[in-house]
C-alpha atoms as a PDB file:
ATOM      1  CA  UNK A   1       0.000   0.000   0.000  1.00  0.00           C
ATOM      2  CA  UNK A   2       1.359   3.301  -1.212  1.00  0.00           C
ATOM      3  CA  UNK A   3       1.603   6.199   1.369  1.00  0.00           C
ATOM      4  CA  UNK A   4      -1.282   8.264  -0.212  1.00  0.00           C
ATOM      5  CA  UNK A   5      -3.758   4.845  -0.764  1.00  0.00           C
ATOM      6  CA  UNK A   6      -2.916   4.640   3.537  1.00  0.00           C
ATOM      7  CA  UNK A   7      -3.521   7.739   4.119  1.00  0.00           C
ATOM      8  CA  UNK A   8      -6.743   7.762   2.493  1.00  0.00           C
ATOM      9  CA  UNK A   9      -7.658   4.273   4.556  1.00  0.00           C
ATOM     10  CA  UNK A  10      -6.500   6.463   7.693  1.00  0.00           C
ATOM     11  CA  UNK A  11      -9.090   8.748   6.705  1.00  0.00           C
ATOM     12  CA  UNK A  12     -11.735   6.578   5.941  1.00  0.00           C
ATOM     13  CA  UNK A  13     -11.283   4.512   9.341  1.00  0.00           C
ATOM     14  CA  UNK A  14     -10.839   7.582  11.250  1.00  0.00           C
ATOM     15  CA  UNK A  15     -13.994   8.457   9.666  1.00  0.00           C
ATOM     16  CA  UNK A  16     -15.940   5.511  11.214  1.00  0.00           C
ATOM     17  CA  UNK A  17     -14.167   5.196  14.230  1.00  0.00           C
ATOM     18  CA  UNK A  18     -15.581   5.424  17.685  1.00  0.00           C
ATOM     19  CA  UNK A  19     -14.260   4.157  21.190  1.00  0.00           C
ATOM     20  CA  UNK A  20     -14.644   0.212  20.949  1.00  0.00           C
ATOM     21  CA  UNK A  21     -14.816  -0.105  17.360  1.00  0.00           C
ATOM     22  CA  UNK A  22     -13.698  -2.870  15.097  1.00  0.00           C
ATOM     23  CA  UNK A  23     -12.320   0.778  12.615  1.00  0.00           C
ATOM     24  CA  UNK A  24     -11.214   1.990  15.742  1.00  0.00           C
ATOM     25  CA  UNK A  25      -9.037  -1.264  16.700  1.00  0.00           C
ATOM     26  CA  UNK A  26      -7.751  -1.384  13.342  1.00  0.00           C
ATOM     27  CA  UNK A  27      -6.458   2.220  13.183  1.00  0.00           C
ATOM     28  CA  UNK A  28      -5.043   1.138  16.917  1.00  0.00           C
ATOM     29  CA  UNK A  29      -3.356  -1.706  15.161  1.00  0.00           C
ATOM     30  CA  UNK A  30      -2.413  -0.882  12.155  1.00  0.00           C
ATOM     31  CA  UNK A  31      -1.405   2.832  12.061  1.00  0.00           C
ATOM     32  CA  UNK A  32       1.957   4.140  13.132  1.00  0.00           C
ATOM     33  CA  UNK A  33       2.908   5.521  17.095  1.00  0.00           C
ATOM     34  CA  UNK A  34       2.136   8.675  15.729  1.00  0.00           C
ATOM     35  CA  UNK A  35      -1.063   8.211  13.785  1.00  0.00           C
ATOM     36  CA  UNK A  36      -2.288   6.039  16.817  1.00  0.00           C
ATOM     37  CA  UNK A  37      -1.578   8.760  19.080  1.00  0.00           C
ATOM     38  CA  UNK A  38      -3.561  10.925  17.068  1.00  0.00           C
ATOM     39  CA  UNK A  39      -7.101   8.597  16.515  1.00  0.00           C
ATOM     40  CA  UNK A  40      -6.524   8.030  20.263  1.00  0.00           C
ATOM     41  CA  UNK A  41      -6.949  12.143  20.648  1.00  0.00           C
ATOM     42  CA  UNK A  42      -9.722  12.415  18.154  1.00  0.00           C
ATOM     43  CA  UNK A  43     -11.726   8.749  19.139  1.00  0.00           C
ATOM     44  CA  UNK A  44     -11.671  10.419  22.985  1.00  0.00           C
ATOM     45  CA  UNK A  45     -12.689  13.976  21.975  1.00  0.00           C
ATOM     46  CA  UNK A  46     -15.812  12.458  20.135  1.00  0.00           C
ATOM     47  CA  UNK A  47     -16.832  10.476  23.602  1.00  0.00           C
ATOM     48  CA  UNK A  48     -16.459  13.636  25.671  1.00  0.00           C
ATOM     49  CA  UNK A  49     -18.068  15.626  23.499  1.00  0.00           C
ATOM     50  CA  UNK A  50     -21.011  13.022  22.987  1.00  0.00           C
ATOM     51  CA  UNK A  51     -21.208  12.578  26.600  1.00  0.00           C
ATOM     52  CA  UNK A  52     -21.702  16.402  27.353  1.00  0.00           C
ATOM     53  CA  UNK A  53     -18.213  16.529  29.298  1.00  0.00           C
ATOM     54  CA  UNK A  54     -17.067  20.026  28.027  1.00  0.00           C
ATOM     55  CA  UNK A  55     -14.187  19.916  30.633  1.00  0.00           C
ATOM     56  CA  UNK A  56     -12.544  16.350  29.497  1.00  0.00           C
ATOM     57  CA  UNK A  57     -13.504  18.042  25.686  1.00  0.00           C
ATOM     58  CA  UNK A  58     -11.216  20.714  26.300  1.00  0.00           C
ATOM     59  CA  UNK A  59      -8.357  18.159  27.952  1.00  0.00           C
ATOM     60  CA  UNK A  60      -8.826  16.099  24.591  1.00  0.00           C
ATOM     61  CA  UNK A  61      -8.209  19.185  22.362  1.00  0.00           C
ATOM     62  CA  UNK A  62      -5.823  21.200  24.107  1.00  0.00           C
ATOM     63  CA  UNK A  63      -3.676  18.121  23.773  1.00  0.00           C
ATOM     64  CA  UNK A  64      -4.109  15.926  27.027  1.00  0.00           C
ATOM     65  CA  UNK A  65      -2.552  12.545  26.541  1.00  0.00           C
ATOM     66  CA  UNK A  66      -4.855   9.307  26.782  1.00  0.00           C
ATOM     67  CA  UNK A  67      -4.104   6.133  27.119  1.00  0.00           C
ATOM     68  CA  UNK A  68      -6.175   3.649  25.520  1.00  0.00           C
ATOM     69  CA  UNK A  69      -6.952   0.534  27.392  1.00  0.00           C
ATOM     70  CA  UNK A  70      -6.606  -2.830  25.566  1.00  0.00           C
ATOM     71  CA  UNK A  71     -10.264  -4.658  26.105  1.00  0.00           C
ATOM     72  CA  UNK A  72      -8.373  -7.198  28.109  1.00  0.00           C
ATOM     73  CA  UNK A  73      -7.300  -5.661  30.711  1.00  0.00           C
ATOM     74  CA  UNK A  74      -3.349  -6.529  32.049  1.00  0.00           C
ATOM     75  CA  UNK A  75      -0.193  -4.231  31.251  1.00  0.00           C
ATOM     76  CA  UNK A  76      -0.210  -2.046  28.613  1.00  0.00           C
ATOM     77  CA  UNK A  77       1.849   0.376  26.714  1.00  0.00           C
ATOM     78  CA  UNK A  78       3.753   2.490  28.862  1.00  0.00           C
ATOM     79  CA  UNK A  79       3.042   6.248  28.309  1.00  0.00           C
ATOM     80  CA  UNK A  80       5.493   7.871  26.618  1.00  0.00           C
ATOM     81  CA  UNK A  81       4.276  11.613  26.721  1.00  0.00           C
ATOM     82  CA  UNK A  82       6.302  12.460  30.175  1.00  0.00           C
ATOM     83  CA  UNK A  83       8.934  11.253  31.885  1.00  0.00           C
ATOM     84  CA  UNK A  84       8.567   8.074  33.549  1.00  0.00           C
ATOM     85  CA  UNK A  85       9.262   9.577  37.182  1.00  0.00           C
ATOM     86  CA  UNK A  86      10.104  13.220  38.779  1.00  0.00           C
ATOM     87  CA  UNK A  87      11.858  13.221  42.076  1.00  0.00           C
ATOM     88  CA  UNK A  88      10.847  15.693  44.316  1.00  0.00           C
ATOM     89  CA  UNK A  89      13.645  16.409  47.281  1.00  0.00           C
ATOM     90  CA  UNK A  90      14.515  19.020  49.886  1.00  0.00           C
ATOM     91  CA  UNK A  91      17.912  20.278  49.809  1.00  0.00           C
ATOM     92  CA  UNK A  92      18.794  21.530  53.498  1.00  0.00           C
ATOM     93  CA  UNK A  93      20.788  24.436  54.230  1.00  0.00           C
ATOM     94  CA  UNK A  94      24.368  24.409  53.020  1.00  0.00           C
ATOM     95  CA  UNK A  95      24.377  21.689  50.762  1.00  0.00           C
ATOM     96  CA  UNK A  96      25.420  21.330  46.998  1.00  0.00           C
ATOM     97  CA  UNK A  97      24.241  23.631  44.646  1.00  0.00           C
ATOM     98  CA  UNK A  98      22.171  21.407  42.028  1.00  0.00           C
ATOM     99  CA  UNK A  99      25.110  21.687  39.652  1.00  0.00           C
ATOM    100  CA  UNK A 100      27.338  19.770  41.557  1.00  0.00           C
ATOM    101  CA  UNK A 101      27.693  15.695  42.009  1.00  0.00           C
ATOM    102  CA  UNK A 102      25.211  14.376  44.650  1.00  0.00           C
ATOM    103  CA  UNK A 103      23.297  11.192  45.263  1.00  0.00           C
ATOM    104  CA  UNK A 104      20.443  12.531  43.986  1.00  0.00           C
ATOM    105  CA  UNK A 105      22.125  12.167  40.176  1.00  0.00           C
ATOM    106  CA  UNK A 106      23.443   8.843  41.637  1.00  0.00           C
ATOM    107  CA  UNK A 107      19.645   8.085  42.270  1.00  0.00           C
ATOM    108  CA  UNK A 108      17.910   8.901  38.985  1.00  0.00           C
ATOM    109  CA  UNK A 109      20.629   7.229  37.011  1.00  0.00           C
ATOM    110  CA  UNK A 110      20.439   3.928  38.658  1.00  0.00           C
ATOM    111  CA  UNK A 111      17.208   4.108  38.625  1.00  0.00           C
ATOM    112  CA  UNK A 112      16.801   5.042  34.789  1.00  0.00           C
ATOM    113  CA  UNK A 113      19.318   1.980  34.892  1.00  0.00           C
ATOM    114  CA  UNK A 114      17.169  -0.495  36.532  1.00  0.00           C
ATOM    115  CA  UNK A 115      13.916   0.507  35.332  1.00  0.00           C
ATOM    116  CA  UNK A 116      15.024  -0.437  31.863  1.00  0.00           C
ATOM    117  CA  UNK A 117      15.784  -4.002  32.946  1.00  0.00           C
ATOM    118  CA  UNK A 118      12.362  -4.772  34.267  1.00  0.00           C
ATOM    119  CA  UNK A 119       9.945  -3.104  32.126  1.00  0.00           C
ATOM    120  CA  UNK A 120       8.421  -5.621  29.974  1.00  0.00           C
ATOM    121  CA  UNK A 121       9.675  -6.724  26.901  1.00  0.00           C
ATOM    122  CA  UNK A 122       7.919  -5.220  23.588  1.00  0.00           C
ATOM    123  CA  UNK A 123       6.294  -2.166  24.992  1.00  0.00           C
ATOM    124  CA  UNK A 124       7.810   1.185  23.170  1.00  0.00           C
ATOM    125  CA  UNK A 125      10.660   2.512  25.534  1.00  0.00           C
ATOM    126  CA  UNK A 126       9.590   5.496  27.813  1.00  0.00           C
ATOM    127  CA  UNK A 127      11.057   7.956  28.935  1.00  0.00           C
ATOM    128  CA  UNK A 128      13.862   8.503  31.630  1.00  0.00           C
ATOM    129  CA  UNK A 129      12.877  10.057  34.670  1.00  0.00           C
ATOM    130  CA  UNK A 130      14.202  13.648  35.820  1.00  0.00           C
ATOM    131  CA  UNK A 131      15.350  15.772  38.759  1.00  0.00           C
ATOM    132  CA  UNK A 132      15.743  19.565  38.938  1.00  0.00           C
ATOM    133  CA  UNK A 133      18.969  18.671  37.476  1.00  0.00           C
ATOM    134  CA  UNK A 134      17.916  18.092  34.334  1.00  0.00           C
ATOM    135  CA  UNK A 135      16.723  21.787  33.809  1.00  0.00           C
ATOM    136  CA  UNK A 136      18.749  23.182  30.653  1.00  0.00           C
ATOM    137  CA  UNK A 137      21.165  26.623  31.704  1.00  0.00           C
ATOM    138  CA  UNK A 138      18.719  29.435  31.457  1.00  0.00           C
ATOM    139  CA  UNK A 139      15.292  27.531  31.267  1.00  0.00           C
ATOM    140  CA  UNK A 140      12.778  28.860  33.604  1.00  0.00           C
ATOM    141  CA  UNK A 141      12.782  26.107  36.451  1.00  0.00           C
ATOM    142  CA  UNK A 142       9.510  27.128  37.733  1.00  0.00           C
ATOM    143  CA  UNK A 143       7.965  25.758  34.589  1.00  0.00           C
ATOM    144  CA  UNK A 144       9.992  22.981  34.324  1.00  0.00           C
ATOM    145  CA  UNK A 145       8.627  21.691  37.665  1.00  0.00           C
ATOM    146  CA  UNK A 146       5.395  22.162  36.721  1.00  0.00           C
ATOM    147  CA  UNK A 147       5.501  20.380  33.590  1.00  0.00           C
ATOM    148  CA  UNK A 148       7.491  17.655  35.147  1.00  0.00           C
ATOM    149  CA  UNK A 149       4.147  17.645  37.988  1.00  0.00           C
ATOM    150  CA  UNK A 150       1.812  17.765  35.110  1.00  0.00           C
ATOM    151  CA  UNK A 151       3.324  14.598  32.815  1.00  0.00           C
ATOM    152  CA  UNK A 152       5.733  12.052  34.404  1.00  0.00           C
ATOM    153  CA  UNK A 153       3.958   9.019  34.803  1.00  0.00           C
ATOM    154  CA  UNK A 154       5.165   9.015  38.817  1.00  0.00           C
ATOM    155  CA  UNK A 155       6.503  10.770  41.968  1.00  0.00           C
ATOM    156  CA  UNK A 156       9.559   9.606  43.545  1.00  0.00           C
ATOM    157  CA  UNK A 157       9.296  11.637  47.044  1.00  0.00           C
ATOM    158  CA  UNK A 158      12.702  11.198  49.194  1.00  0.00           C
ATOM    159  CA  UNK A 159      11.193  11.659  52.348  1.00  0.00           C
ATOM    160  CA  UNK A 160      13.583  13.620  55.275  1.00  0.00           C
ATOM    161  CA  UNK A 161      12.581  15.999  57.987  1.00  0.00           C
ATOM    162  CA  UNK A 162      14.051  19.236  56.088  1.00  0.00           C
ATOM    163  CA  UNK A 163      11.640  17.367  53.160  1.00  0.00           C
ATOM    164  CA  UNK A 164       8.460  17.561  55.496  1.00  0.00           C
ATOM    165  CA  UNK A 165       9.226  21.060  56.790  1.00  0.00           C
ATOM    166  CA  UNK A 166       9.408  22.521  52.955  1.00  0.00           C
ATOM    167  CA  UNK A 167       6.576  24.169  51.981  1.00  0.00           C
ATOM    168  CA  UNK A 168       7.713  24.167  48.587  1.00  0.00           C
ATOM    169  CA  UNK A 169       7.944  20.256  48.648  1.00  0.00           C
ATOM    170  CA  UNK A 170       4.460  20.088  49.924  1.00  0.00           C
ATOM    171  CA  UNK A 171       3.016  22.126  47.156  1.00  0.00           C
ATOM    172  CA  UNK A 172       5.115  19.633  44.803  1.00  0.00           C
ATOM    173  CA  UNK A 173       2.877  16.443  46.948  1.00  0.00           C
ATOM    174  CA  UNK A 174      -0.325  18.484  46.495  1.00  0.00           C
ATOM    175  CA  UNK A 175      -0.512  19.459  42.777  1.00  0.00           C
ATOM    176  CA  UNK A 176       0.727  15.640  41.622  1.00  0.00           C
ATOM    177  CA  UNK A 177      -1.828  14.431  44.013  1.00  0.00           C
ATOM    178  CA  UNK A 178      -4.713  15.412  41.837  1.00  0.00           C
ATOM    179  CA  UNK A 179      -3.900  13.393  38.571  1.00  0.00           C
ATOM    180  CA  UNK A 180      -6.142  10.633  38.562  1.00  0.00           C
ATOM    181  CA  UNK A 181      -4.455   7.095  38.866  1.00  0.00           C
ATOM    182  CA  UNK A 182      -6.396   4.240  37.079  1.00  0.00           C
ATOM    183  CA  UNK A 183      -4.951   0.926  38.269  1.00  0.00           C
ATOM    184  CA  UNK A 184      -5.209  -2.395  36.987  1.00  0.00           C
ATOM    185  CA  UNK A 185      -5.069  -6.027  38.109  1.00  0.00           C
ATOM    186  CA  UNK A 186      -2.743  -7.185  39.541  1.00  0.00           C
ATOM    187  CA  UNK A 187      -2.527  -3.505  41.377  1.00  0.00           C
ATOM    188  CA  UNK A 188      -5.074  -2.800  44.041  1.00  0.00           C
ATOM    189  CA  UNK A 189      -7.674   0.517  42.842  1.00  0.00           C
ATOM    190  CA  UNK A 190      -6.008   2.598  45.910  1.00  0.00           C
ATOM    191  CA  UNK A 191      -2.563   2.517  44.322  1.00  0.00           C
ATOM    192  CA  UNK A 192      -1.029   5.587  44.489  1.00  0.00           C
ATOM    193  CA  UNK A 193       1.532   7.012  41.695  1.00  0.00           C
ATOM    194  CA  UNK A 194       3.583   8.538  44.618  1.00  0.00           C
ATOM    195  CA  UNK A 195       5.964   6.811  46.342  1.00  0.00           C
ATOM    196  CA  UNK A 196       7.749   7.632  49.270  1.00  0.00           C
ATOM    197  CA  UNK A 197      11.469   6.657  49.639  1.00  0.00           C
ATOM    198  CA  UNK A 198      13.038   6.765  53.302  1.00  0.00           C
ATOM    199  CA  UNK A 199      16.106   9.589  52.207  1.00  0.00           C
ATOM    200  CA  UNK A 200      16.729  10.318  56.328  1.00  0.00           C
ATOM    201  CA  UNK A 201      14.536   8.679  58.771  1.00  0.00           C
ATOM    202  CA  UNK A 202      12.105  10.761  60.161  1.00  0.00           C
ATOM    203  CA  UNK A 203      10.915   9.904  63.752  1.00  0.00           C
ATOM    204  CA  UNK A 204       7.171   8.822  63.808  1.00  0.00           C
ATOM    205  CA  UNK A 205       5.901  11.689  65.224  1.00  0.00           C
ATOM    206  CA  UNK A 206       6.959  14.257  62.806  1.00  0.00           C
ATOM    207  CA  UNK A 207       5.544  12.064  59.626  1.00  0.00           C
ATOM    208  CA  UNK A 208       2.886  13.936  58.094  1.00  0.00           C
ATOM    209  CA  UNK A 209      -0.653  11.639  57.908  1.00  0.00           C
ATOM    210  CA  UNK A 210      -0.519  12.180  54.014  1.00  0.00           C
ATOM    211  CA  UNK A 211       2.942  10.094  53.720  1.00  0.00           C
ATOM    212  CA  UNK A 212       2.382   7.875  56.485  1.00  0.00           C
ATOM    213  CA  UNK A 213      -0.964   6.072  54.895  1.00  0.00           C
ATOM    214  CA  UNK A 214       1.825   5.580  51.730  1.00  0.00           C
ATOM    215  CA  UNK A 215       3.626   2.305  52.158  1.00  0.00           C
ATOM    216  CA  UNK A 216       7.524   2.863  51.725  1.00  0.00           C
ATOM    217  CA  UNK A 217       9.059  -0.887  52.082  1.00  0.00           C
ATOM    218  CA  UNK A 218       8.075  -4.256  51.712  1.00  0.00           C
ATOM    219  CA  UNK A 219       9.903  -7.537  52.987  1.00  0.00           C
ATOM    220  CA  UNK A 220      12.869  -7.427  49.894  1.00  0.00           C
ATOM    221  CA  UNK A 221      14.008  -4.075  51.607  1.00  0.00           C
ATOM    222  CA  UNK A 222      16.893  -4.392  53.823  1.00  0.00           C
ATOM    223  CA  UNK A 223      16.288  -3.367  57.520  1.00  0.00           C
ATOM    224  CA  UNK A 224      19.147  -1.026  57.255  1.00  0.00           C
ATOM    225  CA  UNK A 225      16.823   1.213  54.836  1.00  0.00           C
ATOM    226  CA  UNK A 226      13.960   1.952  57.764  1.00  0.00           C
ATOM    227  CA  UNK A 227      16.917   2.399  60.035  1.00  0.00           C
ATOM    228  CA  UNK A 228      19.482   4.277  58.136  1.00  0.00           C
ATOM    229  CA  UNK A 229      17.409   5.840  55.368  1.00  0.00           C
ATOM    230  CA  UNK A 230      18.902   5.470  51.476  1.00  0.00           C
ATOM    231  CA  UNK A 231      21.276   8.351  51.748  1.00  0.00           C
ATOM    232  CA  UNK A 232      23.006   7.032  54.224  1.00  0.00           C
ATOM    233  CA  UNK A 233      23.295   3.575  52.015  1.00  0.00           C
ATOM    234  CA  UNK A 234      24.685   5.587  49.115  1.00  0.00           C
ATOM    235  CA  UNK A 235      27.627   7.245  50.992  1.00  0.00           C
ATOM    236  CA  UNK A 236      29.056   4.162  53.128  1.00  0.00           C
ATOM    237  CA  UNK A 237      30.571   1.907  51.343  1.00  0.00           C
ATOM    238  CA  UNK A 238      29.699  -1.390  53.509  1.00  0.00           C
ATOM    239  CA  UNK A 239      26.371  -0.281  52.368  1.00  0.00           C
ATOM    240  CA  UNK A 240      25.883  -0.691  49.048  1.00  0.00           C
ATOM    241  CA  UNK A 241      24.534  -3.689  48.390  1.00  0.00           C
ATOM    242  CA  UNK A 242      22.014  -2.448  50.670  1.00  0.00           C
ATOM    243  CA  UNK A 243      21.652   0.492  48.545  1.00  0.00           C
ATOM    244  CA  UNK A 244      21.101  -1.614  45.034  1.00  0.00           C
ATOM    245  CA  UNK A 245      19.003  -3.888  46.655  1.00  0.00           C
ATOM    246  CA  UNK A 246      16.501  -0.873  47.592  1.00  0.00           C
ATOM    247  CA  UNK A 247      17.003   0.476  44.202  1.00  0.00           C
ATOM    248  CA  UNK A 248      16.333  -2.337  42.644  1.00  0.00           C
ATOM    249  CA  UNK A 249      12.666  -2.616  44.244  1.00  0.00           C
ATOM    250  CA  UNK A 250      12.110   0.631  43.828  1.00  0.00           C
ATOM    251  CA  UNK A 251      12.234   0.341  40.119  1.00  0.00           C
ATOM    252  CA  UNK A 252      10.404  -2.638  40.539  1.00  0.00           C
ATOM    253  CA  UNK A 253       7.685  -0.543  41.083  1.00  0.00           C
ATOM    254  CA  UNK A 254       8.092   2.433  38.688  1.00  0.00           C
ATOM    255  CA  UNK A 255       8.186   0.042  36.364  1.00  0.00           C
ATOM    256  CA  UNK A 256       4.646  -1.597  37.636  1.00  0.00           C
ATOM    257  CA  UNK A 257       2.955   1.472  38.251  1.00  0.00           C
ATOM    258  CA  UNK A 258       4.285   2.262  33.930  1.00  0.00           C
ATOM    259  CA  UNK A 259       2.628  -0.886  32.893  1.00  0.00           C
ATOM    260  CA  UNK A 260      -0.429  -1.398  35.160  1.00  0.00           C
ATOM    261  CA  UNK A 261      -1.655   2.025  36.058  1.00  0.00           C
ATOM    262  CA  UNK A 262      -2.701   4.865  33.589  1.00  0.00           C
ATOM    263  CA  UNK A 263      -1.950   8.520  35.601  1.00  0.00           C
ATOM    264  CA  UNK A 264      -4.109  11.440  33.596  1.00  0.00           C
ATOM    265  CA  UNK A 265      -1.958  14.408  32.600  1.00  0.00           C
ATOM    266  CA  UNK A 266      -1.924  17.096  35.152  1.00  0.00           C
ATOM    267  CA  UNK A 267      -2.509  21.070  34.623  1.00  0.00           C
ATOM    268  CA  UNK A 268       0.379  23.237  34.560  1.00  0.00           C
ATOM    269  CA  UNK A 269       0.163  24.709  38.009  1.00  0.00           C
ATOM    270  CA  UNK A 270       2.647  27.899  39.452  1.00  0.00           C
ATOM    271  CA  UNK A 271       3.876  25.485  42.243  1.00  0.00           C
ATOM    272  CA  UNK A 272       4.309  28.945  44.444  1.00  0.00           C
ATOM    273  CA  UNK A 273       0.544  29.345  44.840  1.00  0.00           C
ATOM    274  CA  UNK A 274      -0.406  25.839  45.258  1.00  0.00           C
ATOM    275  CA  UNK A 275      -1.773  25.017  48.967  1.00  0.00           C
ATOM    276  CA  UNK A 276       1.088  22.614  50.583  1.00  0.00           C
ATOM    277  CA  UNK A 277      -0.157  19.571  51.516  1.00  0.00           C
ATOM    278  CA  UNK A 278       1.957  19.111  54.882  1.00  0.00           C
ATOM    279  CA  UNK A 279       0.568  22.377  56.246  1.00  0.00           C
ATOM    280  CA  UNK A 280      -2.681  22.570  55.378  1.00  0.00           C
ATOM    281  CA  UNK A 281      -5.158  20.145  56.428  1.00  0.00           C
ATOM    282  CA  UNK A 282      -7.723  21.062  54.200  1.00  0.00           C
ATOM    283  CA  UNK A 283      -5.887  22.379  50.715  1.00  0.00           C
ATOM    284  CA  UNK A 284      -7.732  25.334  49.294  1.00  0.00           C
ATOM    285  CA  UNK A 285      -7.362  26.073  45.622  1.00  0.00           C
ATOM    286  CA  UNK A 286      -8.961  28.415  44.931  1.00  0.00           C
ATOM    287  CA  UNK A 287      -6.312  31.015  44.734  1.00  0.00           C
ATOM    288  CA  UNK A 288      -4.079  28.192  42.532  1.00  0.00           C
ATOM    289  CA  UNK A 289      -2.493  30.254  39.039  1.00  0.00           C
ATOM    290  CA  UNK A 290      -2.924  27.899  36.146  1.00  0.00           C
ATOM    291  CA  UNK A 291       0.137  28.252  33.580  1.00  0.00           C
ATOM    292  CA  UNK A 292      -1.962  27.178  30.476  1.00  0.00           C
ATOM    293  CA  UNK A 293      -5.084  25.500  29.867  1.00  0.00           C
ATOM    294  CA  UNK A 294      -3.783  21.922  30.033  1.00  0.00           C
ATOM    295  CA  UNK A 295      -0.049  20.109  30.121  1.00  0.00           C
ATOM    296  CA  UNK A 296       0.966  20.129  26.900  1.00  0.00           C
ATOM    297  CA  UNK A 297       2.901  17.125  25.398  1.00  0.00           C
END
């Protein structure tokens, strides 16, 4: 088939298509990434718009990403829109600037690492996940936070007391908090695309009820990460088998949540005027600046 006899199929199925389709599972099977991505716009902004959802109208036209569901339920594609984590962290007083070596770089490159080893076999590769280290020389970091809120697929949150004191870090908690998370078998319907990572124990009484209802190890963890907390793993050398073997199941995870859960794309929100969701025990948005209509791709 010649490139203008497929493009005229294209337009013929895209024609027919609806959500559940036999045209619509052919264009999903048969058309490229990018033409896929495209019906999958389209095939959504017809359902809102025929189900009188002006709001999810607008998500599907300003560019939200969707994710299709296959019919059968189990993994599927993982999103490749955003990144495939963001961690958020709280650098005390007197540390590093962000331009110089520190375990969080350490962190996000094993991670990227590891990830890559465990998510599935013949899904389409997704993207690495960031830090504020990533921002280019003379981007506008603000926005590059709140894109990075708005599209990576989940929040890597390295819990410490200086973390829990930040307002800034709590804003970061309350505007990824609102994406949707639609999990499927074999996650529970609770899960959560946040997960906590012990970075410096914090005594009991100082965790925040938000993080503590968030479970942060399971029975492959080392004790030494509960006791010691995963910065302390990185830095001693003795340690760092202890320190892969919590990285490890971490991206164990990110790596589930990519192929089991589908997280809807956030709005672009000026972090600074978001409620923080350590101090405030009920959030109030009202007051919250939106940087565009919706996260753009």
């Amino acid at each position: 088939m010649t490139g203008v006899d497929e493009d005229q199929r294209f337009a013929e199925l895209l024609a027919r298509s609806s959500l559940g389709s036999p045209a619509a599972r052919e264009l999903r099977e048969r058309t490229t990434p990018s033409k896929a991505h495209e019906v999958r716009m389209i095939a959504n902004l017809q359902h809102e718009i025929a189900t009188g959802d002006p709001e999810s109208a607008d998500r599907a036209a300003a560019g939200g990403h969707q994710v299709t569901e296959r019919a059968t339920g189990g993994a599927s594609e993982p999103r490749g829109d955003g990144p495939s984590f963001f961690v958020s962290y709280a650098r005390p007083p007197g540390s590093p600037s962000r331009d110089d070596p520190s375990p969080i770089g350490e962190l996000v490159q094993d991670l990227n690492f590891e990830i890559g080893q465990h998510v599935r076999q013949g899904t389409r590769q997704v993207r690495p996940g960031v830090s504020d280290r990533e921002i280019p020389i003379g981007d506008n970091w603000r926005r590059f936070i709140s894109h990075m809120l708005a599209e990576a697929h989940v929040l890597i949150a390295l819990v410490s007391t200086p973390y829990l004191d930040s307002d800034w870090c709590g804003k970061e908690w309350a505007v990824f908090s609102r994406r949707a998370v639609h999990a499927r078998p074999p996650l529970s319907p609770e899960t959560s695309a946040i997960l906590p990572v012990v970075w410096v124990p914090v005594p009991q009484d100082r965790r925040h009820a938000v993080v503590q209802r968030l479970q942060y190890t399971n029975e492959r963890m080392p004790g030494s990460y509960a006791r010691d907390g995963l910065l302390a793993l990185s830095r001693q050398a003795g340690k760092r088998d202890s320190y892969h073997q919590v990285v490890n199941q971490l991206a164990r995870r990110v790596s589930d949540l990519l192929m089991y859960t589908t997280v809807e794309p956030g709005r672009m929100v000026d972090v600074e005027t978001a409620p923080s969701a350590f101090h405030q025990s009920k959030p109030n948005w009202d007051c919250v600046t939106f940087l565009e209509s919706k996260a753009q791709g």
